[in-house]
N, C-alpha and C. Protein backbone atom coordinates (compact mmCIF):
# COMPACT_ATOMS: atom_id res chain seq x y z
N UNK A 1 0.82 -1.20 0.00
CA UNK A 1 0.00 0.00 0.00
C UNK A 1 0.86 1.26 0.00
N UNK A 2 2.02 1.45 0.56
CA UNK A 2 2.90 2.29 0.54
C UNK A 2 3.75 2.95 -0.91
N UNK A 3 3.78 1.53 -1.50
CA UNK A 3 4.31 1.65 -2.77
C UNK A 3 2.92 2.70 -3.59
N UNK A 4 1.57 2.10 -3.46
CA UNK A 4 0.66 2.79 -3.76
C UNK A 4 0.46 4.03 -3.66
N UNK A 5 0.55 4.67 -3.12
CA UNK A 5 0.26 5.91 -1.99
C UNK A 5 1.45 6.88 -2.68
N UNK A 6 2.97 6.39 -2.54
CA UNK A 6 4.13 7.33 -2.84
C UNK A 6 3.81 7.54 -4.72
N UNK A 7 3.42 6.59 -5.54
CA UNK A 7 2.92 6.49 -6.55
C UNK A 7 2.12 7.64 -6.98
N UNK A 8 0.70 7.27 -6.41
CA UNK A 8 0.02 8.50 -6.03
C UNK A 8 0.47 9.98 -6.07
N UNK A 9 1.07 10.21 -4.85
CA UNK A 9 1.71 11.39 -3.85
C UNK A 9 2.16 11.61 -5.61
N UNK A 10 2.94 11.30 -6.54
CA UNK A 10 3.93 11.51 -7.53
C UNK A 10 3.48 12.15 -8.37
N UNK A 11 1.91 11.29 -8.62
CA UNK A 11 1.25 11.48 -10.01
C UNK A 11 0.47 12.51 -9.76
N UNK A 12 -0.06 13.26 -9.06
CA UNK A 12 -1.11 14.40 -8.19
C UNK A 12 -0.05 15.28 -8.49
N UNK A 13 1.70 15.22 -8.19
CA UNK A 13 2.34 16.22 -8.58
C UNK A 13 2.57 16.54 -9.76
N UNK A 14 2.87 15.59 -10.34
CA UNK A 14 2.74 15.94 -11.58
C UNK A 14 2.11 16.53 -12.45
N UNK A 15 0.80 15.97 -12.17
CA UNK A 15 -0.41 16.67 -13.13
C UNK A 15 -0.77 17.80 -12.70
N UNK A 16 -0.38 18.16 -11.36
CA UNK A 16 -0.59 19.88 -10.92
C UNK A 16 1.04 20.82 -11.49
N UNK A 17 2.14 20.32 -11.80
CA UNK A 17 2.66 21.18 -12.44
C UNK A 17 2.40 21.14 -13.93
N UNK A 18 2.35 19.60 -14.53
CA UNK A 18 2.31 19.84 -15.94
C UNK A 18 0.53 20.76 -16.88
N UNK A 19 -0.02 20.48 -15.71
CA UNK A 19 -1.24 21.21 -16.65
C UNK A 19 -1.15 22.28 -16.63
N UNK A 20 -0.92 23.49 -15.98
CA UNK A 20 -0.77 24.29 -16.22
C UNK A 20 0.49 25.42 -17.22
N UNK A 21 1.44 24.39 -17.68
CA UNK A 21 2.72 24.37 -18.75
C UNK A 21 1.08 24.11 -19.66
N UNK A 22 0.66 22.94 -20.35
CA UNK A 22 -0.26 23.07 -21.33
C UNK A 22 -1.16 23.97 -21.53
N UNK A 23 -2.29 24.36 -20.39
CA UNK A 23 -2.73 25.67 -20.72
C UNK A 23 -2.05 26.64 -20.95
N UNK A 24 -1.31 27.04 -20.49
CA UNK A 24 -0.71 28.58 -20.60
C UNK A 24 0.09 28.05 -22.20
N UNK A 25 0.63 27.32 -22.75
CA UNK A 25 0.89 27.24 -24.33
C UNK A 25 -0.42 27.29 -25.50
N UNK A 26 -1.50 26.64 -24.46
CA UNK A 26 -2.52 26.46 -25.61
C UNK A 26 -3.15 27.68 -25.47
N UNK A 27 -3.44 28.76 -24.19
CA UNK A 27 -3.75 29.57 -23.93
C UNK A 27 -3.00 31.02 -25.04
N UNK A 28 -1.67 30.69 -24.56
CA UNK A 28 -0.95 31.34 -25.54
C UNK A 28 -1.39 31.42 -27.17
N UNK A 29 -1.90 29.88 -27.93
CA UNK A 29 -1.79 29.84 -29.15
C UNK A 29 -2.95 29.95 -29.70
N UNK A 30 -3.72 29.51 -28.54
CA UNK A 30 -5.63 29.67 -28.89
C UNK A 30 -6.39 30.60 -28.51
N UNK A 31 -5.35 31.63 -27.27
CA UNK A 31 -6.22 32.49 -26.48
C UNK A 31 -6.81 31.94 -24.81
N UNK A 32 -6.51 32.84 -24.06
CA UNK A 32 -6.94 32.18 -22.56
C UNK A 32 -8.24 32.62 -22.70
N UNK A 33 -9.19 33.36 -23.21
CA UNK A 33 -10.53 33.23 -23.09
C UNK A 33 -11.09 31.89 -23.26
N UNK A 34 -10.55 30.69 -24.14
CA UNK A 34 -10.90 29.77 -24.60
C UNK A 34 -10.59 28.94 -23.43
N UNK A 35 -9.18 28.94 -23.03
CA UNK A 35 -8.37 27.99 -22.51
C UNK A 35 -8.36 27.98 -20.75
N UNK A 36 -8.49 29.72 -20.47
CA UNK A 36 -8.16 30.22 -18.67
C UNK A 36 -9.14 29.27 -18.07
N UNK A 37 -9.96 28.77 -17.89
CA UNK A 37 -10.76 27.90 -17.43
C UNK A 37 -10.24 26.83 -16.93
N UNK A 38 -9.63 26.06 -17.78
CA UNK A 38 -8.81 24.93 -16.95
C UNK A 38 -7.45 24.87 -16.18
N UNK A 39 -7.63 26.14 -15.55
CA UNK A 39 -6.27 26.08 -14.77
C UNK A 39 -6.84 25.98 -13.15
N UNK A 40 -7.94 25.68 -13.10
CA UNK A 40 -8.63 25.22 -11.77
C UNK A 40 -8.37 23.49 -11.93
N UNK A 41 -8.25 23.09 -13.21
CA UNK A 41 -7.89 21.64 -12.97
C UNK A 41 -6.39 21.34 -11.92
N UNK A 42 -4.95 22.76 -12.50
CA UNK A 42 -4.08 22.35 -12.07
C UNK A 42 -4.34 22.85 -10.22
N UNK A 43 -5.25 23.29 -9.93
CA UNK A 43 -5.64 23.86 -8.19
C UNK A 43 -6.18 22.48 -7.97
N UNK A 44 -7.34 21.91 -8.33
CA UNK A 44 -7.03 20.63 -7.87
C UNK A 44 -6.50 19.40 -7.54
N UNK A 45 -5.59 19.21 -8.40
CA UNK A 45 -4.39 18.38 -8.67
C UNK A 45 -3.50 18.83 -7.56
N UNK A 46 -3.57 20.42 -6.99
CA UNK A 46 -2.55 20.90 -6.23
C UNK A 46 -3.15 20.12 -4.99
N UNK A 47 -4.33 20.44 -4.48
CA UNK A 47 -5.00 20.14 -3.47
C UNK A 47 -5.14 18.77 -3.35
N UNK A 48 -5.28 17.72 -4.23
CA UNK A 48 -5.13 16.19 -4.28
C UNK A 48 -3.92 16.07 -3.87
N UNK A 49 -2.69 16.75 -3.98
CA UNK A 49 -1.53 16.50 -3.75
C UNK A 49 -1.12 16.46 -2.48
N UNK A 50 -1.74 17.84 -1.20
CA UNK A 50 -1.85 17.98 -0.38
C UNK A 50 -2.45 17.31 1.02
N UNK A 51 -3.51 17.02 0.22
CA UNK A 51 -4.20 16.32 1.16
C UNK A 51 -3.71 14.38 1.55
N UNK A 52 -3.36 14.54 0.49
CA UNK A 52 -2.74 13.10 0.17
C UNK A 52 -1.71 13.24 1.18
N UNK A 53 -0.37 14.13 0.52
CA UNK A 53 0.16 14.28 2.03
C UNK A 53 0.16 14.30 3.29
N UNK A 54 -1.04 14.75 3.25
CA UNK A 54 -1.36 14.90 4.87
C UNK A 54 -2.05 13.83 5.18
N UNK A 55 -2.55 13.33 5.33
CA UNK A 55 -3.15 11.89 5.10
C UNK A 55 -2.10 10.69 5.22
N UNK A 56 -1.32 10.90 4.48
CA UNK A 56 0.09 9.89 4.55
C UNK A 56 0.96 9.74 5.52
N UNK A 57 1.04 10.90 6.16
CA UNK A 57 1.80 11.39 7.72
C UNK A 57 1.29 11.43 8.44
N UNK A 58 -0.53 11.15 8.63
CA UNK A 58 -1.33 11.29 9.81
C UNK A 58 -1.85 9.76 10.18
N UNK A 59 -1.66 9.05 8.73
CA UNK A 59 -1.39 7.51 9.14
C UNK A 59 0.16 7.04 9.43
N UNK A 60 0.46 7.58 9.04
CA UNK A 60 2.67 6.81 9.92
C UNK A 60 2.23 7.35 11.03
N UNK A 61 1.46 8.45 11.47
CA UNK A 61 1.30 8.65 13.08
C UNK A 61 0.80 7.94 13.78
N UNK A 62 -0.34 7.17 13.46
CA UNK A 62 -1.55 6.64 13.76
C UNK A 62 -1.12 5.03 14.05
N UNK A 63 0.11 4.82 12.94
CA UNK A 63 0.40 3.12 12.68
C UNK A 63 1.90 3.19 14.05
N UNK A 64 2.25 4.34 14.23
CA UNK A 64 3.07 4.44 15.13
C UNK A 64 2.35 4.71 17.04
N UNK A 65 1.59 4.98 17.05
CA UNK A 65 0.43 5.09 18.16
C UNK A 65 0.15 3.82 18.33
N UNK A 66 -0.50 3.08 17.02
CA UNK A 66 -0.56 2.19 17.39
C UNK A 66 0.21 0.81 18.02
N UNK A 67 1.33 1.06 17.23
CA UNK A 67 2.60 -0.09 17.48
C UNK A 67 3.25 0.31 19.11
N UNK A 68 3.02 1.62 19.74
CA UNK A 68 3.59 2.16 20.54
C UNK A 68 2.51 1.14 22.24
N UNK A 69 1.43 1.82 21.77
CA UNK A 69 0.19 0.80 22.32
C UNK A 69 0.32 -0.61 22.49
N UNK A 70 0.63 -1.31 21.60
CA UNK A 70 0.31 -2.54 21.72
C UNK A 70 1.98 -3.37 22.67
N UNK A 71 3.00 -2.71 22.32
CA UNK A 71 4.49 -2.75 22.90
C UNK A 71 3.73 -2.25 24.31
N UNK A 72 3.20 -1.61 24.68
CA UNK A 72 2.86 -1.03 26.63
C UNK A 72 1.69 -2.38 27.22
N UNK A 73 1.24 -3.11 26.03
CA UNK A 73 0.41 -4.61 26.78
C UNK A 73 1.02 -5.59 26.87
């Protein structure tokens, strides 16, 4: 699941820097009236990225609480 997750964490980055490199070229060649619209795709991608993060470190906390717990029975 870890392998999963860092995978993840990768691809959320990605697609929040690379979409916005494509709009702003197609924006450039087609016009951002057409194009400015989908640069809320790369804000979500940002925010998938984030949350994921946080999520990922609030379970190593959680799996460490737990292991900490069960070592005190």
């Amino acid at each position: 699941m870890n392998v999963y997750n860092n995978l993840m964490l990768k691809f959320w980055l990605i697609v929040a820097i690379i979409i916005p490199v494509i709009v702003t070229y197609l924006g450039i060649t087609d016009g951002f009236k057409k194009w400015g619209g989908y640069y809320i795709l790369s804000i979500i991608a940002l925010f998938m990225y984030l949350i994921r993060k946080w999520m990922m470190k609030r379970m190593a906390k959680h799996l460490q609480y737990l292991s900490e717990q069960k070592n005190k029975e």
